[in-house]
N, C-alpha and C. Protein backbone atom coordinates (compact mmCIF):
# COMPACT_ATOMS: atom_id res chain seq x y z
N UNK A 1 -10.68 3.18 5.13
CA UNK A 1 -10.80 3.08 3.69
C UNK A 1 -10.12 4.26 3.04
N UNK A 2 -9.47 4.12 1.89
CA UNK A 2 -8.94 5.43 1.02
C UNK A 2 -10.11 5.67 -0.04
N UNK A 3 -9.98 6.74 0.19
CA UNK A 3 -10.95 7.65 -0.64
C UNK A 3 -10.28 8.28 -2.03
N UNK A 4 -10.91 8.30 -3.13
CA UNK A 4 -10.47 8.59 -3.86
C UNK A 4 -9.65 10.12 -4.21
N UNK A 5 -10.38 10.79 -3.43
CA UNK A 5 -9.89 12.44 -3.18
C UNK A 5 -8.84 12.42 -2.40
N UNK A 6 -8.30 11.29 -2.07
CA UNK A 6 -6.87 11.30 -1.10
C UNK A 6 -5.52 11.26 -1.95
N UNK A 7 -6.45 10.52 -3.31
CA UNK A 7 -4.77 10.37 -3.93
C UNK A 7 -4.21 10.82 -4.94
N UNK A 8 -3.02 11.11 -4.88
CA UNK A 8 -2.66 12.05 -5.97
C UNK A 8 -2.44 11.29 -7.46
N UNK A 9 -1.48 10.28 -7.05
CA UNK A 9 -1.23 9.04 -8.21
C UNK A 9 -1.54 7.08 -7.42
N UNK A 10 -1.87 6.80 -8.61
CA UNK A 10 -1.71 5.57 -8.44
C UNK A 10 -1.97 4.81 -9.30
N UNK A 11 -0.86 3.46 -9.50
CA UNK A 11 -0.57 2.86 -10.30
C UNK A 11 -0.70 1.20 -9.97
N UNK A 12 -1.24 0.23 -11.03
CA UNK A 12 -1.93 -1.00 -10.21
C UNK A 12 -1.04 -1.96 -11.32
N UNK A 13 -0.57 -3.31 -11.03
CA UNK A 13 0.16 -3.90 -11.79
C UNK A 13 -0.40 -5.07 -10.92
N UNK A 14 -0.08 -6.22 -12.26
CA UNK A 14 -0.41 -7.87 -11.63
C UNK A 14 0.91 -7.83 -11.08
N UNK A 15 0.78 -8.75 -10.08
CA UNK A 15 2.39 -9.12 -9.39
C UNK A 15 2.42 -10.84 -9.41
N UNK A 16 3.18 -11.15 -10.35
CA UNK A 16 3.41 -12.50 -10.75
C UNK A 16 3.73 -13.05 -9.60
N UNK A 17 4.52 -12.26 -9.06
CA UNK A 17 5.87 -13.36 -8.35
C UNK A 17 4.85 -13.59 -6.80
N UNK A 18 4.42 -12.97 -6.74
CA UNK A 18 3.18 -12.90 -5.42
C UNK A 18 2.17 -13.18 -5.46
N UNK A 19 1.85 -13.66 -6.63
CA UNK A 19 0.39 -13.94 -7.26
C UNK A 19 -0.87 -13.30 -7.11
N UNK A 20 -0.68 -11.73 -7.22
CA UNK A 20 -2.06 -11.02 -6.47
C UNK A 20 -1.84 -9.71 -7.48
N UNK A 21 -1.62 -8.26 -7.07
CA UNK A 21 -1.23 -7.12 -7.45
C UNK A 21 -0.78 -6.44 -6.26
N UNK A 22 -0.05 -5.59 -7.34
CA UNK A 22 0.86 -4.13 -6.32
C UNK A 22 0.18 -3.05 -6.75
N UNK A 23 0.01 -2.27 -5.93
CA UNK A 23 -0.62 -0.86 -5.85
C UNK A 23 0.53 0.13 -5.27
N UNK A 24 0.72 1.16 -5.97
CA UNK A 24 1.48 2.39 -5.62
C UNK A 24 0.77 3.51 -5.84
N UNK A 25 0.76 4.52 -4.68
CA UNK A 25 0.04 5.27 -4.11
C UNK A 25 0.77 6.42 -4.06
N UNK A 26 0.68 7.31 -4.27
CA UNK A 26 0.92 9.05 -3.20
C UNK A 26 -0.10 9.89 -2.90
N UNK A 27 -0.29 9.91 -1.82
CA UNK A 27 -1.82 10.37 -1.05
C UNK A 27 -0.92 11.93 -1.14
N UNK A 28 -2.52 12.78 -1.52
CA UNK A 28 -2.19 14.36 -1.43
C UNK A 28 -1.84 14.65 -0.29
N UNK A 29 -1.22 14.24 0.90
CA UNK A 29 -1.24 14.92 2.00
C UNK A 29 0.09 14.32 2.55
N UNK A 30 0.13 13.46 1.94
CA UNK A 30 1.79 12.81 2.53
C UNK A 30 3.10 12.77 0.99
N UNK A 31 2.89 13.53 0.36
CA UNK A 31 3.57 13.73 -0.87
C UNK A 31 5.32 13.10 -1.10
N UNK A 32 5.93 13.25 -0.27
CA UNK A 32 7.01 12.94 0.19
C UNK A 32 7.54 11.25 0.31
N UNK A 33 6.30 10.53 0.71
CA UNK A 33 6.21 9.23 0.43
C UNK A 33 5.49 8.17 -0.43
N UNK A 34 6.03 7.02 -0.98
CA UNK A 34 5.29 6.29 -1.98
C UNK A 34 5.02 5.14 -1.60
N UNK A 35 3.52 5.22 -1.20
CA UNK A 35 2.95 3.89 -0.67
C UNK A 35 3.24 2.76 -1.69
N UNK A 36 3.44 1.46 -0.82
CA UNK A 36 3.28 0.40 -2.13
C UNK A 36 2.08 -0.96 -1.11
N UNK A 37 0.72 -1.03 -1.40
CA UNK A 37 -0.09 -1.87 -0.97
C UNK A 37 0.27 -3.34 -2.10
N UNK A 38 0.49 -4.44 -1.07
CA UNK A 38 0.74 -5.64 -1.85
C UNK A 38 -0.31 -6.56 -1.43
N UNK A 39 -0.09 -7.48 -2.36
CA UNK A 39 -1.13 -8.80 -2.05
C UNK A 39 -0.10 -9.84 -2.15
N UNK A 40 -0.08 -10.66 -0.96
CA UNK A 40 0.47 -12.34 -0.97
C UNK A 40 -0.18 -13.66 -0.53
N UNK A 41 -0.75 -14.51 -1.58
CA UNK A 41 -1.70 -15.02 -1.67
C UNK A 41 -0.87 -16.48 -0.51
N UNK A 42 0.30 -16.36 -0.98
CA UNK A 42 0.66 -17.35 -0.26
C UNK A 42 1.07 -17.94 1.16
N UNK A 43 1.01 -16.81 2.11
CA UNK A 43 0.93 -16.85 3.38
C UNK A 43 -0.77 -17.04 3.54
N UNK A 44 -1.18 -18.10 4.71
CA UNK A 44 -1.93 -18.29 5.02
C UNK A 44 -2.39 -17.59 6.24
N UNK A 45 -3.08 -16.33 6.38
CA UNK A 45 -3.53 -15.44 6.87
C UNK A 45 -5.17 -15.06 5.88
N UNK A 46 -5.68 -14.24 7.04
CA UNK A 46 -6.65 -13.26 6.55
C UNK A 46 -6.19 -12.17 5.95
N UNK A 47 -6.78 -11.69 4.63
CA UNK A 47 -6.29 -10.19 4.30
C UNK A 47 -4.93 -10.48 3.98
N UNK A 48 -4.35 -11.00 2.80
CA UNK A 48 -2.95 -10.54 2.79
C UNK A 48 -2.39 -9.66 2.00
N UNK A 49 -3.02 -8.14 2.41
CA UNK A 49 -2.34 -7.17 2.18
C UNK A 49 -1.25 -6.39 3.17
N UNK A 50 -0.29 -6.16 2.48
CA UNK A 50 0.99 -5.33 3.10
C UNK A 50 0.82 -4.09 2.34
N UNK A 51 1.57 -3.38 3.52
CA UNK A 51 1.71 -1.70 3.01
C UNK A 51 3.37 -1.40 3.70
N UNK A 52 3.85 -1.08 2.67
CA UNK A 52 5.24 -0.35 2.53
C UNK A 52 5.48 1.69 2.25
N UNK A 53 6.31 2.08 2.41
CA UNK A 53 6.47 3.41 2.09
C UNK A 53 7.89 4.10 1.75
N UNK A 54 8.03 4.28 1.20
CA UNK A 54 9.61 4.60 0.63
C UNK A 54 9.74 6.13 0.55
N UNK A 55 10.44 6.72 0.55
CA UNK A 55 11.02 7.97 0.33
C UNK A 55 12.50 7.83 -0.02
N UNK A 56 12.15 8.93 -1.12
CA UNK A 56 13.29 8.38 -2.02
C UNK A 56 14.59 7.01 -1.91
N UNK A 57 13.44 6.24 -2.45
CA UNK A 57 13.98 4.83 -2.59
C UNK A 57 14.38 4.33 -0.92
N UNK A 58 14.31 4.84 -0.12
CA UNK A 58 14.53 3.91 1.18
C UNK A 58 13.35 3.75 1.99
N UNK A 59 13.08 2.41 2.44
CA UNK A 59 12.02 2.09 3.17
C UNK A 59 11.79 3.01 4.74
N UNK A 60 10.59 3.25 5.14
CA UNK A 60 10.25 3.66 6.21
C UNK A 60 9.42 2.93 6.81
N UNK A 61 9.52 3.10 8.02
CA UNK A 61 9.17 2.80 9.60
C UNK A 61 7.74 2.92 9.68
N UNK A 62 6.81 2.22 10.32
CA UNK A 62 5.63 2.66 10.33
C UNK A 62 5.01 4.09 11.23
N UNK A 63 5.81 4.19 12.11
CA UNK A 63 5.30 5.22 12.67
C UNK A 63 5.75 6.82 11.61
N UNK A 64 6.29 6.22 10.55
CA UNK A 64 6.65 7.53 9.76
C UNK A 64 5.96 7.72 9.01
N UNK A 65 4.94 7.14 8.15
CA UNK A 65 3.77 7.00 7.50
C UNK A 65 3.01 7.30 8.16
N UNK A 66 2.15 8.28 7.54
CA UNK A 66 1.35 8.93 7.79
C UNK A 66 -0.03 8.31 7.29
N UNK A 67 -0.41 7.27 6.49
CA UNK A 67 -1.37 6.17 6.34
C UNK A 67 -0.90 4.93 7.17
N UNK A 68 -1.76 4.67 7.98
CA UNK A 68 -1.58 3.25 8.49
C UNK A 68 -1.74 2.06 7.31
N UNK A 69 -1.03 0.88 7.84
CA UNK A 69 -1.92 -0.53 7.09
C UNK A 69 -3.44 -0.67 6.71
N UNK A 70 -3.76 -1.19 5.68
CA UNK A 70 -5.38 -1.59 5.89
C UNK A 70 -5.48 -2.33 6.63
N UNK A 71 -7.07 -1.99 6.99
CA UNK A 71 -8.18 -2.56 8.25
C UNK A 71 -8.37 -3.69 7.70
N UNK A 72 -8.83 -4.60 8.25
CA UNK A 72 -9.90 -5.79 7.67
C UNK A 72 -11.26 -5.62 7.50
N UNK A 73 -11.18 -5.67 6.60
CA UNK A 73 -12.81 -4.92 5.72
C UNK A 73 -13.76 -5.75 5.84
N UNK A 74 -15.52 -5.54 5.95
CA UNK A 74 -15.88 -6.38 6.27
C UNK A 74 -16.86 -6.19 5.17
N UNK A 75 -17.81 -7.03 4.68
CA UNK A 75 -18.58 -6.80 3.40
C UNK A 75 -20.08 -6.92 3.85
């Protein structure tokens, strides 16, 4: 789970075209990169959130992120 004391900014927008929202992130500890957590309602999966990370404007690798993907949360 992210904790609120993790992040430095973040910014939440409806995402039409995906039908869910985008979340953009910069966690105090990985400053350098800009998380983007998505929702896509339309793949039929559990959880369809994605996590991306950019530095300056080019995508990165997961092992370069320093936040993994979200877990599947359980309620």
């Amino acid at each position: 789970k992210i904790k609120s004391g993790q992040i430095k900014t973040r910014m939440i927008k409806k995402d039409w075209k995906m039908g869910g929202y985008l979340t953009k992130i910069v966690f105090k500890d990985d400053l350098k990169l800009k998380y983007e957590y998505s929702y896509d309602e339309r793949i039929d999966l559990p959880y369809h959130i994605y996590v991306s990370a950019f530095k300056d404007g080019s995508s990165q690798e997961d092992n370069q992120m320093k936040h993994p993907p979200l877990q599947e949360q359980n309620n």
